[in-house]
Protein backbone atom coordinates (compact mmCIF):
# COMPACT_ATOMS: atom_id res chain seq x y z
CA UNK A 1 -28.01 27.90 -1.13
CA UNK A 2 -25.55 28.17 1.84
CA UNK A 3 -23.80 31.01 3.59
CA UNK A 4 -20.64 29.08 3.93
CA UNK A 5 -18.00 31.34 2.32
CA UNK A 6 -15.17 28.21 2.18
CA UNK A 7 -14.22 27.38 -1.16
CA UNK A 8 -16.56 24.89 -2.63
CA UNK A 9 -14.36 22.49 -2.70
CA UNK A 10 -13.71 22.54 0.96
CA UNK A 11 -17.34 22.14 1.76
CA UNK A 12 -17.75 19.22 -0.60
CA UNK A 13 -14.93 17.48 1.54
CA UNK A 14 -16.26 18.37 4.22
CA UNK A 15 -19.28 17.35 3.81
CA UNK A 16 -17.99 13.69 2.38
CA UNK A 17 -15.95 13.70 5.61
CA UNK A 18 -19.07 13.60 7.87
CA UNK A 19 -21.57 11.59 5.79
CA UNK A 20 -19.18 8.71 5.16
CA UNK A 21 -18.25 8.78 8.83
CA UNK A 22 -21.90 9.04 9.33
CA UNK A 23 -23.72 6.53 6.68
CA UNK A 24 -20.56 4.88 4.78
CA UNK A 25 -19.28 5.21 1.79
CA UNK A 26 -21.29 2.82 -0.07
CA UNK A 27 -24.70 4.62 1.70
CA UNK A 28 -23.86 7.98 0.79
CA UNK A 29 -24.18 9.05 -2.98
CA UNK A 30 -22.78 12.50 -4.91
CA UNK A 31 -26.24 13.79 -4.32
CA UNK A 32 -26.40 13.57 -0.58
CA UNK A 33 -23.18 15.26 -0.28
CA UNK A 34 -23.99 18.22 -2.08
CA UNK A 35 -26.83 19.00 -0.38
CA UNK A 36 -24.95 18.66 2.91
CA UNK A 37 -22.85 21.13 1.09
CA UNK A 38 -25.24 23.14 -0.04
CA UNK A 39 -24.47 22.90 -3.58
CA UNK A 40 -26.21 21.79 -7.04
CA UNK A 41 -25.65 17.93 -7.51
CA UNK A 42 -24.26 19.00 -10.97
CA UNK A 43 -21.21 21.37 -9.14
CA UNK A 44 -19.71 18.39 -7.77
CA UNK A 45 -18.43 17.35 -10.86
CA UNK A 46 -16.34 21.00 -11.66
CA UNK A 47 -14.27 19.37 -8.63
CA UNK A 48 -14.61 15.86 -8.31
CA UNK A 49 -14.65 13.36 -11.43
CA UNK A 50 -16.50 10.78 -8.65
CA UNK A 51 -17.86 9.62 -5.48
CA UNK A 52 -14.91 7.24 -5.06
CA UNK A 53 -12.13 10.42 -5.99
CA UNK A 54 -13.25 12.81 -2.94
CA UNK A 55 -13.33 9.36 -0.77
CA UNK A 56 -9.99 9.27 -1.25
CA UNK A 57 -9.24 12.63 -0.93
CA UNK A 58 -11.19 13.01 2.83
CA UNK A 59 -9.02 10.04 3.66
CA UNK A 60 -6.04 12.20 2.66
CA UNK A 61 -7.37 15.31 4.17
CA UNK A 62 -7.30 13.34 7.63
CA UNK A 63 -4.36 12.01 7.17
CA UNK A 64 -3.03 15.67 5.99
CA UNK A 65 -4.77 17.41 8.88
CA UNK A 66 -2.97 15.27 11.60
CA UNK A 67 0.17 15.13 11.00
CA UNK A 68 -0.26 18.42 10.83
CA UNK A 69 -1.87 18.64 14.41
CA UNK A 70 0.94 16.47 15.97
CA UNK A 71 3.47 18.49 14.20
CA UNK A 72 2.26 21.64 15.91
CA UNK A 73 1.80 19.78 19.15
CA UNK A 74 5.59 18.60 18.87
CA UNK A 75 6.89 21.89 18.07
CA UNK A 76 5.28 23.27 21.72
CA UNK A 77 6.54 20.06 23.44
CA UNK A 78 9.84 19.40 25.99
CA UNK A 79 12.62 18.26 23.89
CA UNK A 80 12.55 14.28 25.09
CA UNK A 81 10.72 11.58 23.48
CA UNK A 82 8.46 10.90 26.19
CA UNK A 83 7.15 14.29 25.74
CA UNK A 84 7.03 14.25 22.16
CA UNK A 85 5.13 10.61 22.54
CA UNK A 86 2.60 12.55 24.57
CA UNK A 87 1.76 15.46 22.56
CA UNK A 88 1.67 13.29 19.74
CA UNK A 89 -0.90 10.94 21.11
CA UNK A 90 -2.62 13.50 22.75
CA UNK A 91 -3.72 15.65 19.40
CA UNK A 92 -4.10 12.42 18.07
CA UNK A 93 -6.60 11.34 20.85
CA UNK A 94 -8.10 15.35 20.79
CA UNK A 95 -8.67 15.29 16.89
CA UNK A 96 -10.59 11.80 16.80
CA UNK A 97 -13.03 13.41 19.64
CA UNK A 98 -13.71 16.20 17.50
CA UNK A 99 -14.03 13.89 14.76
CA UNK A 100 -15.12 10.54 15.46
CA UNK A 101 -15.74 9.19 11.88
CA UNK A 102 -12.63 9.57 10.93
CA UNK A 103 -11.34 6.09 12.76
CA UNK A 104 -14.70 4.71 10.50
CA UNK A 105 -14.11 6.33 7.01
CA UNK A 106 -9.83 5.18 7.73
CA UNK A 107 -11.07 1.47 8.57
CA UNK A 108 -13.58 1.58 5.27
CA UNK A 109 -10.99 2.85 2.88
CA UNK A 110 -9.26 -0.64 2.88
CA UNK A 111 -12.22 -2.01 1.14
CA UNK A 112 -12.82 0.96 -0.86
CA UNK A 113 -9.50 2.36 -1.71
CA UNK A 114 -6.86 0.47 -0.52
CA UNK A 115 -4.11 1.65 -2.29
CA UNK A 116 -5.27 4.63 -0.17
CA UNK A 117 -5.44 3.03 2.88
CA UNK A 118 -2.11 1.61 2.53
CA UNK A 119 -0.54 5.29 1.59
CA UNK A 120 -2.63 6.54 5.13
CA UNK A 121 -0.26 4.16 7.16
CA UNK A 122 2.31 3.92 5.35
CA UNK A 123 2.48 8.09 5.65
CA UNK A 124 2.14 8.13 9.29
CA UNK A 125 4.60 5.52 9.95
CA UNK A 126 7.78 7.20 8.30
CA UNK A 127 7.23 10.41 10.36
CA UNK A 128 6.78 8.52 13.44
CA UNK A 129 9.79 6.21 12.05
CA UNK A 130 11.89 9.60 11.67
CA UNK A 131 11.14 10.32 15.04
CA UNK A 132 11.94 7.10 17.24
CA UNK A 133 15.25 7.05 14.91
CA UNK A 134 16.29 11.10 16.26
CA UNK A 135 15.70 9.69 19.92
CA UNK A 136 17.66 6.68 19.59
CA UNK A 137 20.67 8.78 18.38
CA UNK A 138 19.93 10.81 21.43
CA UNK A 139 19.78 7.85 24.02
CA UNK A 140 16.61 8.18 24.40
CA UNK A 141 15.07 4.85 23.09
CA UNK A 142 16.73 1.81 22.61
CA UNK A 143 18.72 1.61 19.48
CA UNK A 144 18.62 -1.96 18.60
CA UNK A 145 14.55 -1.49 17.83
CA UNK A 146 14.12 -1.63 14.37
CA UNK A 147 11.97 2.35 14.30
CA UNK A 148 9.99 0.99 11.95
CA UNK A 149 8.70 -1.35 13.83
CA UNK A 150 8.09 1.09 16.97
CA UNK A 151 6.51 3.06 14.38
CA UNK A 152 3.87 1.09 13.51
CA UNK A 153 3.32 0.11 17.45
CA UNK A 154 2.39 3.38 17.89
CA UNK A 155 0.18 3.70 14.76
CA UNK A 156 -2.14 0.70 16.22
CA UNK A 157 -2.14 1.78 19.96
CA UNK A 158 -3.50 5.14 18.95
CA UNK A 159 -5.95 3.40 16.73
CA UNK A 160 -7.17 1.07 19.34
CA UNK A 161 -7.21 3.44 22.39
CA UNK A 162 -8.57 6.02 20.52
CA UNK A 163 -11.37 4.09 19.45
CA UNK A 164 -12.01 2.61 22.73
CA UNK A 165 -12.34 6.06 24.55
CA UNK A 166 -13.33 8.78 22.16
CA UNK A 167 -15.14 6.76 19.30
CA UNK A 168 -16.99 4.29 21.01
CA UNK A 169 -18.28 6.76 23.63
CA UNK A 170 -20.13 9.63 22.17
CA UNK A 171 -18.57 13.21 22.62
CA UNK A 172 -16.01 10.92 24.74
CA UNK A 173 -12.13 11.75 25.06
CA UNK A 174 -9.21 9.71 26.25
CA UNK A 175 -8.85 10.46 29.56
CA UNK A 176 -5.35 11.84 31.13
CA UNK A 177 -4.88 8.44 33.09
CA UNK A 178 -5.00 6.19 30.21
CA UNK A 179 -2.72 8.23 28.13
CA UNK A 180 -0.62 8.04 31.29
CA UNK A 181 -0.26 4.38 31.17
CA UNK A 182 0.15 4.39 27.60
CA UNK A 183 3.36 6.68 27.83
CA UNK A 184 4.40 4.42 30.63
CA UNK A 185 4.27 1.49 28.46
CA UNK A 186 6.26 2.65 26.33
CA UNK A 187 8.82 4.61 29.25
CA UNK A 188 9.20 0.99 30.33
CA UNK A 189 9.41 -1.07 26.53
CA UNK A 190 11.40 1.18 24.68
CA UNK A 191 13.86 3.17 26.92
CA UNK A 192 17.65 2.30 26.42
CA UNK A 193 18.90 -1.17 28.16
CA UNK A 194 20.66 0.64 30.67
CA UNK A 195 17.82 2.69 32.22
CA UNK A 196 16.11 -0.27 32.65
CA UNK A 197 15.10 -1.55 35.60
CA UNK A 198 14.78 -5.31 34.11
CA UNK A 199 17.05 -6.89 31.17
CA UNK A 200 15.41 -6.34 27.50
CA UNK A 201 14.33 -9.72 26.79
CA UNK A 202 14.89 -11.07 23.36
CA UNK A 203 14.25 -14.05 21.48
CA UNK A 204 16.74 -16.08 19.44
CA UNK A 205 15.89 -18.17 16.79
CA UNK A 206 15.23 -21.17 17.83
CA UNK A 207 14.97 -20.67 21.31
CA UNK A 208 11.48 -19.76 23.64
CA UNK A 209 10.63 -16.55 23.94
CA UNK A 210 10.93 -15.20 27.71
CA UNK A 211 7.38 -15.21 29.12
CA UNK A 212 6.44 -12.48 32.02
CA UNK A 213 3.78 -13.21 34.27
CA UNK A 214 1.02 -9.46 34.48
CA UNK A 215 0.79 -7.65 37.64
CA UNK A 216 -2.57 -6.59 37.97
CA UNK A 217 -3.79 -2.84 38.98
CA UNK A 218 -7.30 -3.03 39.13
CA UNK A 219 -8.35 -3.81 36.13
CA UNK A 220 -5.60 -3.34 34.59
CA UNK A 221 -2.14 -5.16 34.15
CA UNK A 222 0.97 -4.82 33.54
CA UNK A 223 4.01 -6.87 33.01
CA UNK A 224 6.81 -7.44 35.80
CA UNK A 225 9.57 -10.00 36.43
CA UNK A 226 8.21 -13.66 37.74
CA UNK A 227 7.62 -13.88 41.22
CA UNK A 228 6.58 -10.09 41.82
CA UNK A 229 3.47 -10.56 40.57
CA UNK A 230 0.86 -8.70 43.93
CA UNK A 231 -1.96 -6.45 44.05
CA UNK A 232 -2.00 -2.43 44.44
């Protein structure tokens, strides 16, 4: 039926991968994936025992395939965080472009799975927990940040900018600019107390958290000290 030579199981997932990114999981059924497949309906079940088991696994195979991407994109980076931050978030950014369901099928799987959805985060967020914790013991990012927190900052920027620029706009990609100012957030927010150019500014309990007033470039801003607030 198909001259695909990947394991059938491969092209099953596949083929999950797109339709549910496509039409949703509750709009796609065993039979349209095997045909995208080009398999007998009655094959799917030598792999799968249901519809809601290969949901799960696509939503593992993303999560698989990019850590896998950033790992390799780490490995080739400069050996400083900021550089690891950006070839992180930049195979992050490149992968959704190629495949912009999988932001869609990730969001859907708390309804559908969640105990899946949870594992998805909770998966990403201990690398990039292992991570910010090596750079702190290098001086590299402030070590009174709890990483786990930072960790999950990351996980929802990349969400959020990657759906803006690559998922919202067909065939789009994140441009280099806004990674740029992404990397600079965080050069800014994270980088050890004593490479900063302003104080860290903490609240105690009890007490009113410091409030910065933005400093607007274009149409974009970005947060300063009061009373430097002026237009590039």
């Amino acid at each position: 039926m198909t001259t695909d030579e990947r394991p059938p199981a491969e092209r099953l997932l596949a083929a999950a991968e797109e339709l549910f990114g496509e039409r949703s999981y509750g709009r796609t059924t065993v039979a349209d994936i095997c045909a995208r497949a080009g398999m007998a309906t009655g094959s799917f079940y030598a792999y799968f025992d249901s519809k809601l088991e290969i949901f799960a696994a696509v939503v593992r195979t993303i999560n698989r395939d990019l850590r896998r991407a950033m790992g390799m994109a780490v490995e080739k980076a400069e050996d400083n965080q900021r550089a690891r931050e950006r070839a992180c978030f930049r195979a992050f950014f490149d992968m959704v472009s190629e495949r912009p369901w999988i932001d869609r099928i990730v969001r859907e799987s708390e309804f559908v799975a969640p105990g899946v959805f949870r594992e998805y985060y909770e998966q990403l967020a201990r690398g990039y927990a292992r991570g910010v914790r090596v750079a702190q013991l290098a001086g590299e990012v402030d070590a009174r940040y709890d990483p786990e927190v930072i960790a999950y900052v990351y996980t929802g920027i990349g969400n959020f900018v990657g759906m803006r620029w690559a998922d919202w706009t067909a065939g789009g990609r994140v441009p280099d600019d806004v990674l740029d100012d992404v990397l600079e957030l965080f050069a800014r927010g994270l980088a050890p107390a004593t490479s900063r150019s302003t104080p860290l500014a903490r609240t105690d309990r009890g007490s009113a958290a410091a409030v910065r007033r933005p400093r607007c470039r274009g149409s974009r801003c970005l947060g300063v000290e009061p009373g430097t607030v002026r237009d590039d």
